[in-house]
C-alpha atoms as a PDB file:
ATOM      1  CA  UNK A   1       0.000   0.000   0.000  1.00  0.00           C
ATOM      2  CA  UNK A   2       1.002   3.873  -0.457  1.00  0.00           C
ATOM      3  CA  UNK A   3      -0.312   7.174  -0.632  1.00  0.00           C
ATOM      4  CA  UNK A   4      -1.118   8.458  -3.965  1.00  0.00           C
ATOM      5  CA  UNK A   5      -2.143  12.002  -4.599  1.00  0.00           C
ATOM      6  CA  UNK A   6      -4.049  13.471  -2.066  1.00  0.00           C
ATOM      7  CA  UNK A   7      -2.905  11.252   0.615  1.00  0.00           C
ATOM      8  CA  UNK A   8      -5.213   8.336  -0.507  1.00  0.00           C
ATOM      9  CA  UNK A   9      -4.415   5.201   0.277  1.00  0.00           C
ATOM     10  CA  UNK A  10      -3.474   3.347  -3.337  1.00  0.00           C
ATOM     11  CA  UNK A  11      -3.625  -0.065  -3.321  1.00  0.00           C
ATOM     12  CA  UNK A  12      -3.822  -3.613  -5.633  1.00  0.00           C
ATOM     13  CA  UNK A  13      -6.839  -5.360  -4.194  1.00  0.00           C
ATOM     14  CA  UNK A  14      -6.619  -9.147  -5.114  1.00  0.00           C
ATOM     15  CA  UNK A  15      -9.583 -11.333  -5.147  1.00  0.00           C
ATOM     16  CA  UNK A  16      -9.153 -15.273  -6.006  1.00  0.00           C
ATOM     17  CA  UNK A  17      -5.746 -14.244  -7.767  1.00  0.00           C
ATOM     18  CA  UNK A  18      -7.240 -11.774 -10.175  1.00  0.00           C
ATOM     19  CA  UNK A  19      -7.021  -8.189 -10.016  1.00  0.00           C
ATOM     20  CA  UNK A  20     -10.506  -6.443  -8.814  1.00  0.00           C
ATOM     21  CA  UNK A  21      -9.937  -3.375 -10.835  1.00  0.00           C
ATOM     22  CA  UNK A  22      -9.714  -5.760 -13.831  1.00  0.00           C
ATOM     23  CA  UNK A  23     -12.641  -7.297 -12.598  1.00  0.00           C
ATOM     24  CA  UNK A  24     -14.657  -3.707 -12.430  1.00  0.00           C
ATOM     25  CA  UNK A  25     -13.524  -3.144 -15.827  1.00  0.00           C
ATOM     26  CA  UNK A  26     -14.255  -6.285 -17.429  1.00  0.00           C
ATOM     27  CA  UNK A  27     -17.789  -5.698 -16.071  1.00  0.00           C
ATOM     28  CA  UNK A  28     -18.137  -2.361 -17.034  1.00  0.00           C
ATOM     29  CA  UNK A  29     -18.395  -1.125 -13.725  1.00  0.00           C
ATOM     30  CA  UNK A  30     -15.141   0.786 -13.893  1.00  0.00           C
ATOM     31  CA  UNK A  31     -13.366   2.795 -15.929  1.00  0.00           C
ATOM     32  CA  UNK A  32      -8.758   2.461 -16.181  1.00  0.00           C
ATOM     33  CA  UNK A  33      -7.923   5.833 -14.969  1.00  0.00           C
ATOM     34  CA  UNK A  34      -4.708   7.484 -17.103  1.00  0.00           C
ATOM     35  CA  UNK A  35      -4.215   9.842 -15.158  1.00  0.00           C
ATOM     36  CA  UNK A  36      -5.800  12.780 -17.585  1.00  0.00           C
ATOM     37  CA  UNK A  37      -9.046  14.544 -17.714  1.00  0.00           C
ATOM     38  CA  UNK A  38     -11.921  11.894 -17.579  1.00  0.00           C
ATOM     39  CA  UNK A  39     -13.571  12.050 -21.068  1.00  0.00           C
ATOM     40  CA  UNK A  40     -16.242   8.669 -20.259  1.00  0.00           C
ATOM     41  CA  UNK A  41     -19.311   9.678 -19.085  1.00  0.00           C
ATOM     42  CA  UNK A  42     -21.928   7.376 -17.067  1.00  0.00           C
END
């Protein structure tokens, strides 16, 4: 774990040896951030 900008916590979160983000994004229930202005809209 570290602290990202902000001082949020930024962390991998592993669930049954697969990444959840990739799980949120597979699922459409997440969007990979780039770092840039967000151009997706929900």
């Amino acid at each position: 774990m570290q602290r990202g900008n902000y001082f949020r916590v930024a962390s991998d979160v592993i669930v049954d040896g697969e990444s959840l983000a990739d799980i949120l994004i597979e699922a459409d229930m997440a969007i990979r951030y780039d770092g840039r202005k967000k151009t997706h809209k929900w």
